[in-house]
N, C-alpha and C. Protein backbone atom coordinates (compact mmCIF):
# COMPACT_ATOMS: atom_id res chain seq x y z
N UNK A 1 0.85 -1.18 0.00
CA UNK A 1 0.00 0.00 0.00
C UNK A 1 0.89 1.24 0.00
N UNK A 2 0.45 2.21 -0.91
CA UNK A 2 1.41 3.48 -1.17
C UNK A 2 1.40 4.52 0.10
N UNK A 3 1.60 5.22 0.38
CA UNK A 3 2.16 6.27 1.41
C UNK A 3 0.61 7.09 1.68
N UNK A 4 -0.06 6.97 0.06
CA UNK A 4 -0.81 7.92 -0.19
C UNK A 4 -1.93 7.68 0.12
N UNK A 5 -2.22 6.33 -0.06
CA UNK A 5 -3.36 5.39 0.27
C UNK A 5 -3.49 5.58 1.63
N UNK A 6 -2.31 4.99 2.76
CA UNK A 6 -2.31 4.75 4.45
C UNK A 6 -2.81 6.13 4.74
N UNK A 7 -2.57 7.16 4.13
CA UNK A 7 -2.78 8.72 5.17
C UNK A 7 -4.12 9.12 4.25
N UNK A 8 -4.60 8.19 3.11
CA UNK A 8 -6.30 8.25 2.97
C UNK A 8 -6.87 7.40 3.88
N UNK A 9 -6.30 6.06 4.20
CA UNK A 9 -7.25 5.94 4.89
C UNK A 9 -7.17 5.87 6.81
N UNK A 10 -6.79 6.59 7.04
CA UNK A 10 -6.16 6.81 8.29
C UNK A 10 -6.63 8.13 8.72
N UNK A 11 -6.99 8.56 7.59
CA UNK A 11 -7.86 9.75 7.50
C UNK A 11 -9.25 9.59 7.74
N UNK A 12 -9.83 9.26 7.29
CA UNK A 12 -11.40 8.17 7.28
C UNK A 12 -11.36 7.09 8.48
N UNK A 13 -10.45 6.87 8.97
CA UNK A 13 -11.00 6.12 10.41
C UNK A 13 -11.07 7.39 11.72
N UNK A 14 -10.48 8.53 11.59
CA UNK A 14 -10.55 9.54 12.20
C UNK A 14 -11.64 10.09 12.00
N UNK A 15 -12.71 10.46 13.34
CA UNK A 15 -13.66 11.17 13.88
C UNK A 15 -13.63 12.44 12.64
N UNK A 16 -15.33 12.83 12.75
CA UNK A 16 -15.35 14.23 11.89
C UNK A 16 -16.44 14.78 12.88
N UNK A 17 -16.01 16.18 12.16
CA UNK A 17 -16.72 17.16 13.41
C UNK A 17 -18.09 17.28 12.39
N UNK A 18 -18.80 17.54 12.96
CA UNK A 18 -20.36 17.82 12.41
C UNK A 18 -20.47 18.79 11.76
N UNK A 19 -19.78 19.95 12.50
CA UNK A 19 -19.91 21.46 11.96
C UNK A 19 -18.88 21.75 10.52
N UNK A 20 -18.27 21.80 10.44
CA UNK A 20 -17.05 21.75 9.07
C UNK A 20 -16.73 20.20 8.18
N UNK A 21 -16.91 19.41 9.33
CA UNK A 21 -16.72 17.94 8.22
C UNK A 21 -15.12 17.67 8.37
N UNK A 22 -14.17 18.35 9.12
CA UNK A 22 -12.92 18.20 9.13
C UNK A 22 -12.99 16.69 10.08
N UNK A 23 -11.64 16.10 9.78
CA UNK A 23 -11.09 15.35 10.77
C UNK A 23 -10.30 15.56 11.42
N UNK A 24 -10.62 14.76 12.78
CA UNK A 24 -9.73 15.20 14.32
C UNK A 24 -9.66 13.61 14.94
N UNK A 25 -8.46 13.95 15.74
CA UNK A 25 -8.32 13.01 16.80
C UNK A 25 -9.60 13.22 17.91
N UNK A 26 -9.77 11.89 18.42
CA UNK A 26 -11.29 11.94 19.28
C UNK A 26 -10.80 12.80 20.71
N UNK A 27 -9.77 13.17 21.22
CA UNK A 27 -9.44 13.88 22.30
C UNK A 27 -9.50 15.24 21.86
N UNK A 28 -9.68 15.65 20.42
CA UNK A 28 -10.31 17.08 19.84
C UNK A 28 -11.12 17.57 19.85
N UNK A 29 -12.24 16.42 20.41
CA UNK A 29 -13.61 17.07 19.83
C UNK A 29 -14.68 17.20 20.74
N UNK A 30 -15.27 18.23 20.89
CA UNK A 30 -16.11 18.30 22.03
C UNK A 30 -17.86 17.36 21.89
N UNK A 31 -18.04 17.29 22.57
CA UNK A 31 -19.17 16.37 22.58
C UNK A 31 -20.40 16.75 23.40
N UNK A 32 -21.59 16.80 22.84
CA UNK A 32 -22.73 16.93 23.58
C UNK A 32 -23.46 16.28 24.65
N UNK A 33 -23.62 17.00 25.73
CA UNK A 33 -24.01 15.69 26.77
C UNK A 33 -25.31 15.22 26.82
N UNK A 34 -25.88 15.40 25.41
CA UNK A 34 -27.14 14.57 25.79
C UNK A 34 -27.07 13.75 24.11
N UNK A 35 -26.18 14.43 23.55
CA UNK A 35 -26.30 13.40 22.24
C UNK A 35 -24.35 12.78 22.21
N UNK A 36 -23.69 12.18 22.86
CA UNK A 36 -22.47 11.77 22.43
C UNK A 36 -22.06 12.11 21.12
N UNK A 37 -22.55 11.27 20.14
CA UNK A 37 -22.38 10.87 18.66
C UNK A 37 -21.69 12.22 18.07
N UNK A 38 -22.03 13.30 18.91
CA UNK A 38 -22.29 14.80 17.97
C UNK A 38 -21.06 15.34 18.43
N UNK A 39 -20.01 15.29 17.64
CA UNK A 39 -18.22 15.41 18.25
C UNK A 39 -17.96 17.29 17.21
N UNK A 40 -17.68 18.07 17.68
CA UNK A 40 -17.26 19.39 17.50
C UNK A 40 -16.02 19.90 17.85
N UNK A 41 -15.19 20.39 16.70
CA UNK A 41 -14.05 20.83 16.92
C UNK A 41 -13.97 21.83 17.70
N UNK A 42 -12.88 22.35 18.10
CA UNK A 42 -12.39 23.54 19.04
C UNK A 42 -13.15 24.69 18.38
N UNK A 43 -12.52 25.03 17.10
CA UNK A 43 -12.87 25.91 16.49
C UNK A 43 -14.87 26.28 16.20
N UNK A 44 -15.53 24.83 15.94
CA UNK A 44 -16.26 24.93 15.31
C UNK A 44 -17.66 25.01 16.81
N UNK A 45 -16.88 24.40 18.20
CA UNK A 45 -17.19 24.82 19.17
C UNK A 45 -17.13 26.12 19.98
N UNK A 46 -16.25 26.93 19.36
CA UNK A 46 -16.37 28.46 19.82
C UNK A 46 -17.41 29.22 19.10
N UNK A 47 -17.24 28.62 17.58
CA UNK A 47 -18.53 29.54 17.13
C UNK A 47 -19.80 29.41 17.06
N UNK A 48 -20.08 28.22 18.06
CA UNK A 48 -21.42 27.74 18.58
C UNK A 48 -21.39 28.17 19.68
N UNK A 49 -20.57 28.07 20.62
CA UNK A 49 -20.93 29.11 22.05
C UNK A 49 -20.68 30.51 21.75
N UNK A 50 -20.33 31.20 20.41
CA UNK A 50 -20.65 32.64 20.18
C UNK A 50 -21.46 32.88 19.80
N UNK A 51 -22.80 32.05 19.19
CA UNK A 51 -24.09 32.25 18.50
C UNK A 51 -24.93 32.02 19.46
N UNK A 52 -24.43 31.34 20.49
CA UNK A 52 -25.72 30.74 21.81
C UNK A 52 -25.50 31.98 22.63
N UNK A 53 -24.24 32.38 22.80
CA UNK A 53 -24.24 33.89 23.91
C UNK A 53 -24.89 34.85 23.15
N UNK A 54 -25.02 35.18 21.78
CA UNK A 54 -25.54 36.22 21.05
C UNK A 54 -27.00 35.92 21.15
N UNK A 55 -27.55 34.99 21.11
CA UNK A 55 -28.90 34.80 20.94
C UNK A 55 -29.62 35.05 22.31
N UNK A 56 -28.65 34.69 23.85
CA UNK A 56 -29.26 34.50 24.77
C UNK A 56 -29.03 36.33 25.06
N UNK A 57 -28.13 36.79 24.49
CA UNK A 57 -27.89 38.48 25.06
C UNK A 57 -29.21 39.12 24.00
N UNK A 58 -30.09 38.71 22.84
CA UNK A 58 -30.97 39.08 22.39
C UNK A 58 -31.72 39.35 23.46
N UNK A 59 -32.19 38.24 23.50
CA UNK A 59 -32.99 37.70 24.26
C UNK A 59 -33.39 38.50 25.91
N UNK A 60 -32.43 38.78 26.23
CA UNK A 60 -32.37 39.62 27.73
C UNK A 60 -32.37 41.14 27.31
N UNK A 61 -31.83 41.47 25.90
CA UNK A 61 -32.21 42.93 25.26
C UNK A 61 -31.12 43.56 26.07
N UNK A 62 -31.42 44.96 26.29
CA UNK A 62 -30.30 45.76 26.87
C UNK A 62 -29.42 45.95 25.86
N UNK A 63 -28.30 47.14 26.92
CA UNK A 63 -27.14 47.39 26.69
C UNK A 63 -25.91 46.47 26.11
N UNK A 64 -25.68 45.49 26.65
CA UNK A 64 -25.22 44.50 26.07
C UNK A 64 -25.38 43.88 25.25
N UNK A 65 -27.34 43.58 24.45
CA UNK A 65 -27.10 42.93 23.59
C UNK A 65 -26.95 43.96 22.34
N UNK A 66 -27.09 45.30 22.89
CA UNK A 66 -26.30 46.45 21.23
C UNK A 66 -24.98 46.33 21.29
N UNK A 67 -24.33 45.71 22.25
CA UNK A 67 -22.75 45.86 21.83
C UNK A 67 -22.39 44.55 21.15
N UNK A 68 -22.96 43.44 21.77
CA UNK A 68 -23.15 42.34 20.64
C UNK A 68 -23.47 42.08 19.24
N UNK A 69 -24.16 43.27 19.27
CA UNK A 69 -24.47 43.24 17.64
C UNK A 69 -24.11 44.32 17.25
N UNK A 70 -23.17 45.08 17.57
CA UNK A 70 -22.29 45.55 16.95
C UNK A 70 -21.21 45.19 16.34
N UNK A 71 -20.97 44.16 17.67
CA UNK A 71 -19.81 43.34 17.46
C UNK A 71 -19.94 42.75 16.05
N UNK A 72 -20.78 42.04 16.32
CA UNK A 72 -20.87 40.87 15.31
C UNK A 72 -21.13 41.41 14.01
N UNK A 73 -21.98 42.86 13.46
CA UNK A 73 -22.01 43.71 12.57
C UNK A 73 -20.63 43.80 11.81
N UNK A 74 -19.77 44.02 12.92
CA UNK A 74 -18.53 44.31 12.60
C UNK A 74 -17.58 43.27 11.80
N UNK A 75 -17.91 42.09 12.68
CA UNK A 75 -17.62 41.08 12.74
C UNK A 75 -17.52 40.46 10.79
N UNK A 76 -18.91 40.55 10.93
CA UNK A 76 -19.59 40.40 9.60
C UNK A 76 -19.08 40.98 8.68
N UNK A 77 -18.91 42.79 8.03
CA UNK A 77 -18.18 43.44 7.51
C UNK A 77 -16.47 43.08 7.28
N UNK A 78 -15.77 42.95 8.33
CA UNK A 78 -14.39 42.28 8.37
C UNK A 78 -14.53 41.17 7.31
N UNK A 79 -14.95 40.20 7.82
CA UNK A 79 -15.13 38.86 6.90
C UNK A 79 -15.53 38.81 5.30
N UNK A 80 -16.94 39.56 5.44
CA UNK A 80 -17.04 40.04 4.13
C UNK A 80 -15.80 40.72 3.17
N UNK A 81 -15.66 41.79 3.64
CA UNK A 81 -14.23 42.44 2.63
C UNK A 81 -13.21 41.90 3.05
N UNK A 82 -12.71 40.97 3.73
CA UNK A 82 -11.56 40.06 3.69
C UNK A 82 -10.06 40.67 4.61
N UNK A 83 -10.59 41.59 5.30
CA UNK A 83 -9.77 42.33 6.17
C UNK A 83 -8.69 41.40 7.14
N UNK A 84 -9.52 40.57 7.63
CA UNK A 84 -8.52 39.88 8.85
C UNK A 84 -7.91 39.28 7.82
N UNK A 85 -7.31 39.26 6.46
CA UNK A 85 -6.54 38.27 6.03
C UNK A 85 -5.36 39.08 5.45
N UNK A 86 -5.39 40.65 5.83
CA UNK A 86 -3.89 41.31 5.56
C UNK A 86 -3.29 41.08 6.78
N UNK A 87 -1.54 41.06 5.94
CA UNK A 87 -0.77 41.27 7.05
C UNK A 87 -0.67 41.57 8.38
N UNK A 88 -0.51 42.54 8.93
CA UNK A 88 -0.50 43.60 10.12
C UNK A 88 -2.24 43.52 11.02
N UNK A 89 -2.60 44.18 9.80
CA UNK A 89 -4.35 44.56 10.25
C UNK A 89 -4.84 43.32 11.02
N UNK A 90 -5.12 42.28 9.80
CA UNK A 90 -5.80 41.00 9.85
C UNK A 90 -5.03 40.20 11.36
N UNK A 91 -4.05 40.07 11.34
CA UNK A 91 -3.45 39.70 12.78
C UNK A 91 -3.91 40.18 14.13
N UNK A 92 -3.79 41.88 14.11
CA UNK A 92 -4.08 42.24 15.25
C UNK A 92 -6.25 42.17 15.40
N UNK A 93 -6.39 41.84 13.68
CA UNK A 93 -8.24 41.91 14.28
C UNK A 93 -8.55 40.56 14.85
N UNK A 94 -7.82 39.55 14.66
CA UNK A 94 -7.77 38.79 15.18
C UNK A 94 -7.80 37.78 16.47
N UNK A 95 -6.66 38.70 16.70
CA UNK A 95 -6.55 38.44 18.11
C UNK A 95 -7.46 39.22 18.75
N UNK A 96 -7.41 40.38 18.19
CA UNK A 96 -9.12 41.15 19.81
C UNK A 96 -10.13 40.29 19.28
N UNK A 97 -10.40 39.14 18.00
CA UNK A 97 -11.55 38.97 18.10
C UNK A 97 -11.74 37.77 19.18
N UNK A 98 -10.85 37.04 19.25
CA UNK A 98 -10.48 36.12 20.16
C UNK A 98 -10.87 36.66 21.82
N UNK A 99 -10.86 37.98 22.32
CA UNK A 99 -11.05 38.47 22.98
C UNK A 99 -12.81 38.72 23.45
N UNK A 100 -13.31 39.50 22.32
CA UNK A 100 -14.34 39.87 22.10
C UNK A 100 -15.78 38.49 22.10
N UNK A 101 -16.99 39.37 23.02
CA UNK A 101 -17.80 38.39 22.91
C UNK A 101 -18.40 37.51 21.71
């Protein structure tokens, strides 16, 4: 068996996350406690607990939930025109977004 074959299929016995379809080692992936089966990457688990805090800060209204959706306004715009992916800029939006609710 070629080199190319073992790391296809070594690939395919490795867990996939629900949300993106990527594969991970099973100590990667977060899991739901009322459905196991349902394994979520790091990544694809932050941006499910950033849509559940946004929905629940709707939800309570206020002050907070206009800075949330500002945020995420913002958020949105960045992504769209492709900002976080220059040099300098894209780095430092980055990291505050990592910060940011």
């Amino acid at each position: 068996m070629s080199a190319q074959a073992e790391t296809a299929e070594s690939d395919n016995s490795l867990p996939q996350c629900w949300c993106c379809g990527g594969s991970f080692a099973e100590p990667e992936l977060v899991h739901l406690g009322s459905h196991p089966e349902v394994g979520l990457c790091a990544d694809c688990a932050h941006w499910v607990h950033r849509r559940a805090a946004e929905q629940a800060a709707a939800r309570r209204g206020g002050l907070p939930a206009r800075y949330r959706g500002a945020f995420a306004a913002t958020r949105s715009w960045v992504i769209q025109h492709e900002v976080h992916n220059l040099p300098v800029l894209g780095r430092l939006l980055r990291g505050l977004d990592r910060r940011l609710p």
